[in-house]
C-alpha atoms as a PDB file:
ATOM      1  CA  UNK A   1      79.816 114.751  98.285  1.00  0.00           C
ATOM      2  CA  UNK A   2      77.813 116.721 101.318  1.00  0.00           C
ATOM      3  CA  UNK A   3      75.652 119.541 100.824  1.00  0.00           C
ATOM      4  CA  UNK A   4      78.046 122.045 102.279  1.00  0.00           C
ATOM      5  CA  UNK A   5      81.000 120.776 100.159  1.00  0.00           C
ATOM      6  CA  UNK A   6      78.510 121.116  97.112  1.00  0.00           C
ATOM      7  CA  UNK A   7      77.010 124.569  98.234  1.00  0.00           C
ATOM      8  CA  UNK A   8      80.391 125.527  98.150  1.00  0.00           C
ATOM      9  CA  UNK A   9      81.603 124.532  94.788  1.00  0.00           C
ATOM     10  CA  UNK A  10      78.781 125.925  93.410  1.00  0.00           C
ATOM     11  CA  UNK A  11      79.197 129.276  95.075  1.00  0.00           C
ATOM     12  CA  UNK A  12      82.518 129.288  93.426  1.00  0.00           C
ATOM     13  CA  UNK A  13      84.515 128.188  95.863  1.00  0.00           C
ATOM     14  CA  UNK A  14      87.336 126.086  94.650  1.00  0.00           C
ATOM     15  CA  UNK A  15      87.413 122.451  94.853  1.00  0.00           C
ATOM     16  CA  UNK A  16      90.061 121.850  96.847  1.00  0.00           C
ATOM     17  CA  UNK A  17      89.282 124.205  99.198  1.00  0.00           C
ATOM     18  CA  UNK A  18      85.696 122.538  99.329  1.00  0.00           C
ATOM     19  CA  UNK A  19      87.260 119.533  99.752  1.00  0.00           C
ATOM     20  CA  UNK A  20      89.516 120.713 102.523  1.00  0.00           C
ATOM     21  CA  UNK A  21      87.069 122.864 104.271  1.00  0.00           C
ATOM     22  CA  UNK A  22      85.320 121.454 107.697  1.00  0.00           C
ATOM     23  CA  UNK A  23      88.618 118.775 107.634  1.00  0.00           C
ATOM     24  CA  UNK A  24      91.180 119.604 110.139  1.00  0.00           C
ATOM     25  CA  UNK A  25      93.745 120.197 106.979  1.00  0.00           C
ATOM     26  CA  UNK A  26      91.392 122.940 105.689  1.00  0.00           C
ATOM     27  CA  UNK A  27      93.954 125.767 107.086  1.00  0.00           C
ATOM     28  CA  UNK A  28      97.497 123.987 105.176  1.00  0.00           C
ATOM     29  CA  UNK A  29      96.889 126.298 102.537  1.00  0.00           C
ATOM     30  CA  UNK A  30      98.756 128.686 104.748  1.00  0.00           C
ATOM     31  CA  UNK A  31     102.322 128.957 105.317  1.00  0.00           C
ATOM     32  CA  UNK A  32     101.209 128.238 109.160  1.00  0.00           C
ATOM     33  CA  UNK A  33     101.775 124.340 109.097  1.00  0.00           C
ATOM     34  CA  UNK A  34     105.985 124.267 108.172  1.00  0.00           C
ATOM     35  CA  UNK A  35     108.084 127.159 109.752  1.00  0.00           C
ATOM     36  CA  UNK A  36     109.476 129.137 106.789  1.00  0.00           C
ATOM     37  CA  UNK A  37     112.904 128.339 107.808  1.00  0.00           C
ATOM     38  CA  UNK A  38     112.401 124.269 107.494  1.00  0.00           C
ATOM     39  CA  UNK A  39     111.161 125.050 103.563  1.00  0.00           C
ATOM     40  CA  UNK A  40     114.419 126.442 103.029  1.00  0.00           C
ATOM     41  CA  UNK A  41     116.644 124.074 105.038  1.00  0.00           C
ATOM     42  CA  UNK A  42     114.563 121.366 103.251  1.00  0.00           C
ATOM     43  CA  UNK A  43     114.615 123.097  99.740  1.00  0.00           C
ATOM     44  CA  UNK A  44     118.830 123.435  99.910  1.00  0.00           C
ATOM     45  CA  UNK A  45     119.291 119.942 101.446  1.00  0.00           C
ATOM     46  CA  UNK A  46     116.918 118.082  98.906  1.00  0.00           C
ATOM     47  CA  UNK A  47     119.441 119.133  96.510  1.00  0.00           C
ATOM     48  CA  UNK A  48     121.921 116.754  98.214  1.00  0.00           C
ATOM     49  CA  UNK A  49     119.487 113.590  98.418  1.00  0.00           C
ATOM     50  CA  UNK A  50     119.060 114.071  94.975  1.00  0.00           C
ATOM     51  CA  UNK A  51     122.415 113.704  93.772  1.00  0.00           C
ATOM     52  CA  UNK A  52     122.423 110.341  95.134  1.00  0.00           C
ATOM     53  CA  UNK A  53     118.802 109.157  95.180  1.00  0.00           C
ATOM     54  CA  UNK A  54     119.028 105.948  94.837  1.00  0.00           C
ATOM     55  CA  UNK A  55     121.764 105.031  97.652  1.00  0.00           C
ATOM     56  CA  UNK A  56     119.752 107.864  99.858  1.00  0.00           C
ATOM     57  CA  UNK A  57     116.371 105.724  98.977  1.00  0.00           C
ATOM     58  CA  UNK A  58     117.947 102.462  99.876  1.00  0.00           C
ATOM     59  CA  UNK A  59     119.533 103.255 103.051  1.00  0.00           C
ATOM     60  CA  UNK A  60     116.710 104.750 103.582  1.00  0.00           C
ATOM     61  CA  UNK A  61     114.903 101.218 103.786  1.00  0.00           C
ATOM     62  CA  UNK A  62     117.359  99.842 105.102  1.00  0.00           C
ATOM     63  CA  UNK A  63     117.339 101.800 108.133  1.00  0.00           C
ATOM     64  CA  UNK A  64     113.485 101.862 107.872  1.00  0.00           C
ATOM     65  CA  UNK A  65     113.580  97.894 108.513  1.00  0.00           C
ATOM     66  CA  UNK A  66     116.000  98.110 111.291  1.00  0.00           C
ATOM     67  CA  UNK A  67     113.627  99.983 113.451  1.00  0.00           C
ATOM     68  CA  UNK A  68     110.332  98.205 112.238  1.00  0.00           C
ATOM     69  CA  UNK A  69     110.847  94.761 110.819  1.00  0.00           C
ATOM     70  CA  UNK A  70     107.687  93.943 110.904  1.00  0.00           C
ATOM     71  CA  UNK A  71     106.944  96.187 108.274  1.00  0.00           C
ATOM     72  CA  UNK A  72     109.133  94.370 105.763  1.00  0.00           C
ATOM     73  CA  UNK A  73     106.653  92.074 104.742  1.00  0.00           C
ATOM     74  CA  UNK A  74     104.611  94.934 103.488  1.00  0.00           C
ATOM     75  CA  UNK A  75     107.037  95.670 100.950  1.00  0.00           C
ATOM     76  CA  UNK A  76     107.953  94.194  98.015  1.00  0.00           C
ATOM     77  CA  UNK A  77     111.171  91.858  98.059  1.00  0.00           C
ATOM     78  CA  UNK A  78     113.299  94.166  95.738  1.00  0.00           C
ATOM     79  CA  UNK A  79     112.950  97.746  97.429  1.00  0.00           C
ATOM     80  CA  UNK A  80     114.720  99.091  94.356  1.00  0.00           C
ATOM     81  CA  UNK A  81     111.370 101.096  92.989  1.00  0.00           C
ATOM     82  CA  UNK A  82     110.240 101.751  96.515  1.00  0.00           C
ATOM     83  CA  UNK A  83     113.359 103.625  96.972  1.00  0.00           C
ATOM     84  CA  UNK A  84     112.515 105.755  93.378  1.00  0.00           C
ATOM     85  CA  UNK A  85     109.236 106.738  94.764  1.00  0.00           C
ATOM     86  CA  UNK A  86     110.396 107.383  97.782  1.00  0.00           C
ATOM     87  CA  UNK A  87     112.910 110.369  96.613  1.00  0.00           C
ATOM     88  CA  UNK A  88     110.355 110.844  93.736  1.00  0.00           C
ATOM     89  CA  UNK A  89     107.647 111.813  96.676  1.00  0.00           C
ATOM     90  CA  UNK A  90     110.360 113.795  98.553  1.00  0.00           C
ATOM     91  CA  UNK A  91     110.605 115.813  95.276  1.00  0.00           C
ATOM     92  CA  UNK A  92     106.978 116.597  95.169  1.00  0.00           C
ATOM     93  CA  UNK A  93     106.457 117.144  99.234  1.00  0.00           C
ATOM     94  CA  UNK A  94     109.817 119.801  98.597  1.00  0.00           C
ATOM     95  CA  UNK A  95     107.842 121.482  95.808  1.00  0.00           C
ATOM     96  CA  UNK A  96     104.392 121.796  97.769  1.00  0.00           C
ATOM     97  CA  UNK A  97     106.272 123.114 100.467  1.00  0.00           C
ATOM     98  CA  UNK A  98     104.474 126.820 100.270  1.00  0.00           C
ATOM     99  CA  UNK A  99     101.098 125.003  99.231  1.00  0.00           C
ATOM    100  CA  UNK A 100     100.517 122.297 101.344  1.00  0.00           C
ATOM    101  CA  UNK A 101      96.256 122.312 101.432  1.00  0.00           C
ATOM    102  CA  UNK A 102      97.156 121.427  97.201  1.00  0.00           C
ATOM    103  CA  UNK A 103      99.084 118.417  98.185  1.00  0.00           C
ATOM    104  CA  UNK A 104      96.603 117.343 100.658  1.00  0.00           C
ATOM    105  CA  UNK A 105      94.380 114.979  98.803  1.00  0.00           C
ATOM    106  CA  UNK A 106      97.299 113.353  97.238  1.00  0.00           C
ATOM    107  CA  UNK A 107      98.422 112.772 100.700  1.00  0.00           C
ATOM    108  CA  UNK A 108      95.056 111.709 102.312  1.00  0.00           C
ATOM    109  CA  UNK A 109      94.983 109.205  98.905  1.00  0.00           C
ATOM    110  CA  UNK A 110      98.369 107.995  99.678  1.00  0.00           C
ATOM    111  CA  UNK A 111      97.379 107.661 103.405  1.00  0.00           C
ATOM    112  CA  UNK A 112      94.431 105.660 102.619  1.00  0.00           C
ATOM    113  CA  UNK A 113      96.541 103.114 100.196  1.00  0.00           C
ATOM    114  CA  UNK A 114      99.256 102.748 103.095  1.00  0.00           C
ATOM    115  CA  UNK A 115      96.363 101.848 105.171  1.00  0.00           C
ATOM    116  CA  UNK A 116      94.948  99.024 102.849  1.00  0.00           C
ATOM    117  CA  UNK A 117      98.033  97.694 102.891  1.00  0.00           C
ATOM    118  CA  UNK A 118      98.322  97.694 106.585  1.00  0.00           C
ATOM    119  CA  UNK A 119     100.212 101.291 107.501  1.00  0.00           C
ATOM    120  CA  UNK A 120      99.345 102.016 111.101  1.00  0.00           C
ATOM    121  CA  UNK A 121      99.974 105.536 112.719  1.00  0.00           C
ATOM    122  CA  UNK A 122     103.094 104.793 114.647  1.00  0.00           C
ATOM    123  CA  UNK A 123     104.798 103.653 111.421  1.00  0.00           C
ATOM    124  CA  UNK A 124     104.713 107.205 110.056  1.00  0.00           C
ATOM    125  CA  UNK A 125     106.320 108.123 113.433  1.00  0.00           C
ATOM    126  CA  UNK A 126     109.061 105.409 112.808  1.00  0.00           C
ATOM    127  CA  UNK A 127     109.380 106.776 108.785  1.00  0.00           C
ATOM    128  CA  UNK A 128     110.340 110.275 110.427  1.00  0.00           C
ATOM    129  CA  UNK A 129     113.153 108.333 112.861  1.00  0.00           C
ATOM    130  CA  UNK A 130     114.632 106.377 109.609  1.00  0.00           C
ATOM    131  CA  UNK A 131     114.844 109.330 107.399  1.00  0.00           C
ATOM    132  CA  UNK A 132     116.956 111.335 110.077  1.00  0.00           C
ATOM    133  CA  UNK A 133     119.159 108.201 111.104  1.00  0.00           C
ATOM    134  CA  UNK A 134     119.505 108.312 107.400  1.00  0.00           C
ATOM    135  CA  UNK A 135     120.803 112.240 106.948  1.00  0.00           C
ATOM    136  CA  UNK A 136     123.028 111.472 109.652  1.00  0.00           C
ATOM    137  CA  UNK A 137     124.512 108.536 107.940  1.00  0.00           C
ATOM    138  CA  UNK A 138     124.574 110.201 104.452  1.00  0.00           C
ATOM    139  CA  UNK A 139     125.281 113.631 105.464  1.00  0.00           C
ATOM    140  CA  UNK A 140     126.576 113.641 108.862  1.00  0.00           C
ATOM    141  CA  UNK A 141     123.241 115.866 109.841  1.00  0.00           C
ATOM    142  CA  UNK A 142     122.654 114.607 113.730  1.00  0.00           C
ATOM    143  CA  UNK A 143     119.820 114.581 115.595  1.00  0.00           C
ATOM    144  CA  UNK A 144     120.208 118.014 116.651  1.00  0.00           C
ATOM    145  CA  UNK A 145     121.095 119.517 113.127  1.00  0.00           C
ATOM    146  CA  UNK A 146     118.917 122.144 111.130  1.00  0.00           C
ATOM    147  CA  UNK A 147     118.421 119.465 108.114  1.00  0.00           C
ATOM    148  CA  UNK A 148     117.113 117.100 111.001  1.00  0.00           C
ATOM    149  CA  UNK A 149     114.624 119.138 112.360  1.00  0.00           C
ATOM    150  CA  UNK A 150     113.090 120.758 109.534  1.00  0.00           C
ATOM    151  CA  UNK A 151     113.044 117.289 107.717  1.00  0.00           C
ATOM    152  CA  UNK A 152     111.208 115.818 110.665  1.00  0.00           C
ATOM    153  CA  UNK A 153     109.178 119.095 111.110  1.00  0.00           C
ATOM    154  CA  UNK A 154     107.999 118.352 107.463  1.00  0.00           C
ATOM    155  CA  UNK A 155     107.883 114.707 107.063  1.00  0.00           C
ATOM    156  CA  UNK A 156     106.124 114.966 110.431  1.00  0.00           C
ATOM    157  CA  UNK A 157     103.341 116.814 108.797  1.00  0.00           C
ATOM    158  CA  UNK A 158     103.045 114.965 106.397  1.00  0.00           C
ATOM    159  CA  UNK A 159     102.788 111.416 108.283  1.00  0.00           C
ATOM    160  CA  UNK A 160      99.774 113.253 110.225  1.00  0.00           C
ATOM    161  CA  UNK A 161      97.942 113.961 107.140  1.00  0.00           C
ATOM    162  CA  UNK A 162      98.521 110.545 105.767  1.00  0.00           C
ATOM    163  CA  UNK A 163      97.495 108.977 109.100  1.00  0.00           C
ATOM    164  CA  UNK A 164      94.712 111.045 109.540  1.00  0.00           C
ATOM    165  CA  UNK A 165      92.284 109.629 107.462  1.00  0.00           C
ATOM    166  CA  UNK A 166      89.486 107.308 107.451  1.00  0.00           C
ATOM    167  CA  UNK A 167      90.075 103.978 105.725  1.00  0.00           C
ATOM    168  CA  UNK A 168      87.935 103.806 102.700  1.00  0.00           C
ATOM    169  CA  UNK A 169      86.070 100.739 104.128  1.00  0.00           C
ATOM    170  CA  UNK A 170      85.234 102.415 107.425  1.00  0.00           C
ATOM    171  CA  UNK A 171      83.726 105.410 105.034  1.00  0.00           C
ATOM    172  CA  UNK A 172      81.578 102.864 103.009  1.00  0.00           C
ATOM    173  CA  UNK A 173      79.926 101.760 106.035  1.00  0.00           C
ATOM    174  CA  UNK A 174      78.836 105.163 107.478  1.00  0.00           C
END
């Protein structure tokens, strides 16, 4: 941990706001990162993913692999679980929603274990394309729909904290 990051903890300054402070994430504590009106468009139409996670997870995928098949290898052969902890994250992004800086290091973890296994930044961007091909398909939401742009406004902000981090190798050589 730097000096600064310890000054701070020991000044009584919490530690995730230590740890997010001098990061470009330090200010997602605010409500400034997702529009107020996406958290609610989000919040009501999580409801509906919910109600049929698993078929919403694996057409999910599905769609996932039609844009980027050369992701599939990165993935286990039976996407069945993948699918679970897909809605299962979903559930925990929707419940952040007003705190974002406290999901942050769960995010910048997550981002560094998509990155060992070979994540790149343009696959988040391809994630945020799936999941609205998918609304449309499950819900009818298009392109242009409320659910489709606060879902990619969120899921958007989260794929830039996830691919905004440094691998844990490159920190270990610094």
């Amino acid at each position: 941990m730097s000096g600064s990051v310890s000054a701070r903890i020991l000044n009584g300054t919490s530690g995730l706001d230590a740890y997010l402070a001098g990061t470009r994430w330090e200010n997602t504590q605010g409500n400034s990162m997702i529009q107020h009106e996406d958290k609610i468009v989000v919040r009501s139409s999580f409801s509906r993913i919910v109600a049929d996670s698993s078929t919403f997870g694996l057409a999910f995928y599905t769609r996932l692999f039609e844009r980027a098949p050369d992701i599939r290898p990165l993935f286990e052969d039976d996407i069945t679980q993948q699918a679970a902890k897909l809605v299962s994250m979903l559930g925990l992004i929707v419940g952040s929603l007003d705190h974002m800086g406290h999901l942050a290091p769960v995010l910048v973890s997550l981002g560094r274990s998509h990155d060992a296994y070979g994540a790149k930044p343009e696959h988040y961007d391809m994630l945020v394309e799936a999941f609205a091909d998918t609304l449309n398909d499950q819900f009818g939401f298009d392109a242009t729909s409320a659910e489709s742009t606060a879902w990619r406004n969120v899921l958007g902000t989260v794929g830039r904290i996830m691919s905004d981090v440094v691998p844990d190798s490159e920190t270990q050589r610094r």
